[in-house]
N, C-alpha and C. Protein backbone atom coordinates (compact mmCIF):
# COMPACT_ATOMS: atom_id res chain seq x y z
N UNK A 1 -151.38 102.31 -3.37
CA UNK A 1 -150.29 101.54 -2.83
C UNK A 1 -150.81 100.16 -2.41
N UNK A 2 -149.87 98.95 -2.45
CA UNK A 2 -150.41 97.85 -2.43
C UNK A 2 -150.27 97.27 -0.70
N UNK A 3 -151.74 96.39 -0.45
CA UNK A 3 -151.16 96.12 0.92
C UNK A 3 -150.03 96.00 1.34
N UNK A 4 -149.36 95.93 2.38
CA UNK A 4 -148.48 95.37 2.81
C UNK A 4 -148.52 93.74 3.46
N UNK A 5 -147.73 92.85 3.34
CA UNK A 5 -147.33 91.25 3.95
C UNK A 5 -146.85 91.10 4.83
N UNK A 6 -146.64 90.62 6.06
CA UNK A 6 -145.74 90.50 7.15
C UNK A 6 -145.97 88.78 7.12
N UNK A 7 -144.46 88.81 6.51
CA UNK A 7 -144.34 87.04 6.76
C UNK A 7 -144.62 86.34 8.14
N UNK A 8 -144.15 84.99 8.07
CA UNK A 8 -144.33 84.63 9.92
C UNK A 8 -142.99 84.32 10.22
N UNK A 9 -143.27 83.96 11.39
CA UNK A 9 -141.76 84.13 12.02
C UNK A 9 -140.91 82.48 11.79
N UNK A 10 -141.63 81.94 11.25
CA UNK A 10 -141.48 80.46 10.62
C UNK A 10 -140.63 81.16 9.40
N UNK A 11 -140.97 81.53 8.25
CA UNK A 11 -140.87 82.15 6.85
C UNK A 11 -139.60 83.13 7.15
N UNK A 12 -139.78 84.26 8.26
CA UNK A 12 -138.50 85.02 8.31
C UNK A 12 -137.46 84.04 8.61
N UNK A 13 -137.81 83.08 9.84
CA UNK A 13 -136.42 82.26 10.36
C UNK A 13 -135.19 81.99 8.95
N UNK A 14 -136.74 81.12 8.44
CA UNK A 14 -135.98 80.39 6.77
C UNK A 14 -135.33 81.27 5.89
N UNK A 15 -135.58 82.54 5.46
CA UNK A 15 -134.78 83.68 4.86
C UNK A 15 -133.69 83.74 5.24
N UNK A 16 -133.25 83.88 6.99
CA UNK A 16 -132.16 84.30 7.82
C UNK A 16 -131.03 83.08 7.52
N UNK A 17 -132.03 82.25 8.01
CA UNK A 17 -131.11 80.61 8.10
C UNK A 17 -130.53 80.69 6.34
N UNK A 18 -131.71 80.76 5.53
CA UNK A 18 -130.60 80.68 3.79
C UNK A 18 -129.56 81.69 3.70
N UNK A 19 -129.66 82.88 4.00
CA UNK A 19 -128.97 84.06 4.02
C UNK A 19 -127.62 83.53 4.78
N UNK A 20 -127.25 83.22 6.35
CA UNK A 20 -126.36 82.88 6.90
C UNK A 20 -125.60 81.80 5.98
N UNK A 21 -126.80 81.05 5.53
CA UNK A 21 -125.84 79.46 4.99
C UNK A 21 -125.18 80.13 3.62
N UNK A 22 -125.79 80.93 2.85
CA UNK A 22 -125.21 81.18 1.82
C UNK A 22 -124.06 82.25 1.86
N UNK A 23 -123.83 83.03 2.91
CA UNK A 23 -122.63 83.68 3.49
C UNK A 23 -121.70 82.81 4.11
N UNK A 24 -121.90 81.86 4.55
CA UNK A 24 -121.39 80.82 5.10
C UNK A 24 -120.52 79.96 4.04
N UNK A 25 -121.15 80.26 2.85
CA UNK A 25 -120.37 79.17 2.08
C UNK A 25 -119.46 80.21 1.01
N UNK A 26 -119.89 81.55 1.02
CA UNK A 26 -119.47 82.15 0.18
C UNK A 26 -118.10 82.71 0.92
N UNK A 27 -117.78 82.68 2.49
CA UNK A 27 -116.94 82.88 2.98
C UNK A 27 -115.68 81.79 3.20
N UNK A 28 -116.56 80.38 3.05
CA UNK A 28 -115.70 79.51 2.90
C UNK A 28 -115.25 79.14 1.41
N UNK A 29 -115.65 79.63 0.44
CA UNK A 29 -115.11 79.62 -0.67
C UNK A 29 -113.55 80.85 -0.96
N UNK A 30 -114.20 81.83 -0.54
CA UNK A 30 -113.04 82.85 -0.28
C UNK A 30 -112.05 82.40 0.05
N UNK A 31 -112.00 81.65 1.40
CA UNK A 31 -110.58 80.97 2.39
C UNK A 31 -110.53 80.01 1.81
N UNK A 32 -111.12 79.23 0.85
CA UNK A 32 -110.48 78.19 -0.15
C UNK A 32 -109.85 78.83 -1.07
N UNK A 33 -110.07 79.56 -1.40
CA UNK A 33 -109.74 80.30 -2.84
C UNK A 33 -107.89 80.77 -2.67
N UNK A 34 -108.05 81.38 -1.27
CA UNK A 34 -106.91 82.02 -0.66
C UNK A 34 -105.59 80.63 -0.18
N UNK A 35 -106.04 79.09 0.24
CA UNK A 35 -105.81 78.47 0.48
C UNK A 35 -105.23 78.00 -0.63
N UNK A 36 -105.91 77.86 -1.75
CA UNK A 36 -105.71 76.94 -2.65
C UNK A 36 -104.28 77.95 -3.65
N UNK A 37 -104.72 79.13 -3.37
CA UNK A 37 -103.27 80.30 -4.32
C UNK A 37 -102.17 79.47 -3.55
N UNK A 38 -102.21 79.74 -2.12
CA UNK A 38 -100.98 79.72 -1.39
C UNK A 38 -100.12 78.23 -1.34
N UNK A 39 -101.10 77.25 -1.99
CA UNK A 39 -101.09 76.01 -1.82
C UNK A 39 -100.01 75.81 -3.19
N UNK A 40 -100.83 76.35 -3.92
CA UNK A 40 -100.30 76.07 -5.66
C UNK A 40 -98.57 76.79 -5.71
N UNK A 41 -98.38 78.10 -5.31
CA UNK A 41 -97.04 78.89 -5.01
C UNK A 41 -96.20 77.97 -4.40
N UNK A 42 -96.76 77.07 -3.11
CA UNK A 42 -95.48 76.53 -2.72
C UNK A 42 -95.00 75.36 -3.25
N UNK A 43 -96.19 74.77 -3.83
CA UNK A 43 -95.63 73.68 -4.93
C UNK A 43 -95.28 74.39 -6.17
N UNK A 44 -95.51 75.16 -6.98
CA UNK A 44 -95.02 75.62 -7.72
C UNK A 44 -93.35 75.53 -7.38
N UNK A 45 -92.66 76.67 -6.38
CA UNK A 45 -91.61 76.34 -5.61
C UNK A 45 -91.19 75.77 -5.41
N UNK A 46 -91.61 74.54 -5.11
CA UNK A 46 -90.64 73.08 -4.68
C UNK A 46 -90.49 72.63 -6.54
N UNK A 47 -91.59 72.86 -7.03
CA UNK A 47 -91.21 71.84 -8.57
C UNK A 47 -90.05 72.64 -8.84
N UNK A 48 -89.94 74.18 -9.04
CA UNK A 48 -88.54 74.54 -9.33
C UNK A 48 -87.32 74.37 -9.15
N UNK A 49 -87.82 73.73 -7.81
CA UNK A 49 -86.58 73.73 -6.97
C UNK A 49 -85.86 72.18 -7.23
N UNK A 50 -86.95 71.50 -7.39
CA UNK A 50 -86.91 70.31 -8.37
C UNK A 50 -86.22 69.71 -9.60
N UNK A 51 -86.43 71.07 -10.34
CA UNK A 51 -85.88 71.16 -11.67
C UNK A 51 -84.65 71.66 -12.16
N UNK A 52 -84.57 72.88 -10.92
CA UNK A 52 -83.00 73.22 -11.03
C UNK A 52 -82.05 72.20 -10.50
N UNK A 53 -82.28 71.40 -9.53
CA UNK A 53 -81.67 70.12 -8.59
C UNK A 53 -81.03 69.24 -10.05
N UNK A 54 -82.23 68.98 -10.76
CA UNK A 54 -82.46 68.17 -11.69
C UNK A 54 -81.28 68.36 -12.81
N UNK A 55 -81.14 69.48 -12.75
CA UNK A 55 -80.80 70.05 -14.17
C UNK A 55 -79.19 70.32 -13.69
N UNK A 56 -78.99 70.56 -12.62
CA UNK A 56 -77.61 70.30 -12.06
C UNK A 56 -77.62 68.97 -11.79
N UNK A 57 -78.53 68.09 -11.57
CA UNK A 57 -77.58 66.47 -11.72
C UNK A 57 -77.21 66.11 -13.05
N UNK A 58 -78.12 66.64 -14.01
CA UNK A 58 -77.89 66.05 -15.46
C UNK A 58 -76.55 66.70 -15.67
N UNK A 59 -76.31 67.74 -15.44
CA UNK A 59 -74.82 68.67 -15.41
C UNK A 59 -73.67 67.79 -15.16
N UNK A 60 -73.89 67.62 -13.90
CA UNK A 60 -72.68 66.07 -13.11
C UNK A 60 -72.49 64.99 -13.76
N UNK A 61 -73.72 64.63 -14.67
CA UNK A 61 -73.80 63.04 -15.30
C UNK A 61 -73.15 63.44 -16.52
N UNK A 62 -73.25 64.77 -17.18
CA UNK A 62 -72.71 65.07 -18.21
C UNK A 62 -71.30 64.80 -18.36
N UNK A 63 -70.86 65.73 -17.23
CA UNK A 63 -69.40 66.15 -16.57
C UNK A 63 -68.78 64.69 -15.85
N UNK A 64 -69.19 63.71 -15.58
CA UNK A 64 -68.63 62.37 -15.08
C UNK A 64 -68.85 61.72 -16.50
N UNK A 65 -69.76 61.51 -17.50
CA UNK A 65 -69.30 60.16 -18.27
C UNK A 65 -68.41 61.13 -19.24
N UNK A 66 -68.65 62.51 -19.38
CA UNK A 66 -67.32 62.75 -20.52
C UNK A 66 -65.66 62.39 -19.64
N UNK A 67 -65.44 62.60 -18.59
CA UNK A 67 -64.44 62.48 -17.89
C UNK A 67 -64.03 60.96 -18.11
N UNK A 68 -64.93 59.65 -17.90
CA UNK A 68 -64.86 58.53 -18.16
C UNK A 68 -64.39 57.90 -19.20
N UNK A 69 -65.36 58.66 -20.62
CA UNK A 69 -65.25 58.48 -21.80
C UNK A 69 -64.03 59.12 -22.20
N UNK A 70 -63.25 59.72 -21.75
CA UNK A 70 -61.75 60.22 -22.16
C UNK A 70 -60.85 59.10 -21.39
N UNK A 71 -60.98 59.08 -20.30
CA UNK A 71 -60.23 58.15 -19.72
C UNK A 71 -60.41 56.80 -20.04
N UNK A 72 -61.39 55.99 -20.63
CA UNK A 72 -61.61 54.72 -20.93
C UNK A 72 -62.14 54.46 -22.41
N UNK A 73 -62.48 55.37 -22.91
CA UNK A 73 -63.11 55.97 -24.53
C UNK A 73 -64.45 55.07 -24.35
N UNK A 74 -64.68 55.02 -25.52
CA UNK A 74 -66.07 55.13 -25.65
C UNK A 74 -66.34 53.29 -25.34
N UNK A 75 -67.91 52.91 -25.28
CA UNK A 75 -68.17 51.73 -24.52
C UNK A 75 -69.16 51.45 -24.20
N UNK A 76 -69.69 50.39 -22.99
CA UNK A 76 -71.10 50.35 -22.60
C UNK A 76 -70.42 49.91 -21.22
N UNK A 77 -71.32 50.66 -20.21
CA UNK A 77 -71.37 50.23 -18.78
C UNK A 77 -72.35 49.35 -18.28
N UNK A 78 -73.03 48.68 -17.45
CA UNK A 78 -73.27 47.67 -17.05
C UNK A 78 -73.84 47.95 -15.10
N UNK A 79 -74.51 48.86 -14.76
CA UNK A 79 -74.52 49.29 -13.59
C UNK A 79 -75.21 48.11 -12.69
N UNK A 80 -75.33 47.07 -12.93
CA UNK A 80 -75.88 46.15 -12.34
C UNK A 80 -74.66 45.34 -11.87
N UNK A 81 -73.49 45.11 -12.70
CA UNK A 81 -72.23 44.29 -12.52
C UNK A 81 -71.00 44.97 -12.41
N UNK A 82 -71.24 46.95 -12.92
CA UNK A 82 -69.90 46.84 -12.57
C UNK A 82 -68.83 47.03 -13.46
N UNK A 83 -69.42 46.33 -14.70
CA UNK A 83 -68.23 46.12 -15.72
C UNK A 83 -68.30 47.50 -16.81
N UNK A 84 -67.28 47.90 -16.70
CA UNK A 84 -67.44 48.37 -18.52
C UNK A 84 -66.96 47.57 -19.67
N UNK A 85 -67.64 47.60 -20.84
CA UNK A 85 -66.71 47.26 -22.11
C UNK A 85 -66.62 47.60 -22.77
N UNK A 86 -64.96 48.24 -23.38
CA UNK A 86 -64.60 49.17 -24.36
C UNK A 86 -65.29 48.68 -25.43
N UNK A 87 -65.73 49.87 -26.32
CA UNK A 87 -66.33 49.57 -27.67
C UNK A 87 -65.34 49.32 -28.94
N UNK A 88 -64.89 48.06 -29.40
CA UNK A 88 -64.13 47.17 -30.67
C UNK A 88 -64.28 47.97 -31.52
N UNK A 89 -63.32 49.07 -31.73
CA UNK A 89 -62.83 50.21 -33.35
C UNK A 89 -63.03 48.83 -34.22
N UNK A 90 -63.65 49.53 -35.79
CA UNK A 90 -63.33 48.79 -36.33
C UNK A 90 -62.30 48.77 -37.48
N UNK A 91 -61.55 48.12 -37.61
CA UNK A 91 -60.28 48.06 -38.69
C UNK A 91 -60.11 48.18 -39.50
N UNK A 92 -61.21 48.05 -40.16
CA UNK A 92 -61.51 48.36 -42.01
C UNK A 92 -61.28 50.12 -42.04
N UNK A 93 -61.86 50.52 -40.77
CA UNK A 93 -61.94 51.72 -41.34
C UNK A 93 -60.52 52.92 -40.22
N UNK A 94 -59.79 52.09 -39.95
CA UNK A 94 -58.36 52.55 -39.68
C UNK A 94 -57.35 52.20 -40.95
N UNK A 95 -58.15 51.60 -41.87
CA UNK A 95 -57.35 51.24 -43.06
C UNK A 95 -57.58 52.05 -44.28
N UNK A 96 -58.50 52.76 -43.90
CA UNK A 96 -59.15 53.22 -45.24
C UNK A 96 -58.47 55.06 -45.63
């Protein structure tokens, strides 16, 4: 059997101290890990919530310019002034 070693108490400290630090970080990786799920879910959540919002305004914009476009027919609006202007049928082809 081979001698035995008894480190010094310098050499054990340094084992203990790496040991703690590397539990230390492996525990703070964990609670990142756990942080970062819970983090991603609630944005996940809001983007949905985002998109359905979204997807019911495009609904409304749908549902207001067809309402417009019946009532004023077809055209170009002008959201800076205000104006609409009906779009000029053209005649050749009410003749044809």
């Amino acid at each position: 059997m081979a001698d035995t070693i008894k480190f010094t108490d310098e050499e054990q400290e340094q084992i203990l101290t790496l040991r703690r630090d590397v539990s230390e970080i492996l525990t703070r990786l964990g609670q990142l890990g756990i942080e970062k799920k819970k983090r991603m879910t609630e944005l996940e959540t809001f983007e949905n919530q985002l998109l359905e919002k979204h997807g019911e305004l495009a609904e409304k914009e749908q549902e207001l310019f067809s309402s417009l476009n019946e009532k004023y027919g077809d055209g170009s609006y002008d959201p800076d002034t205000g104006v609409f202007t009906p779009q000029v049928e053209d005649s050749t082809e009410e003749s044809e």
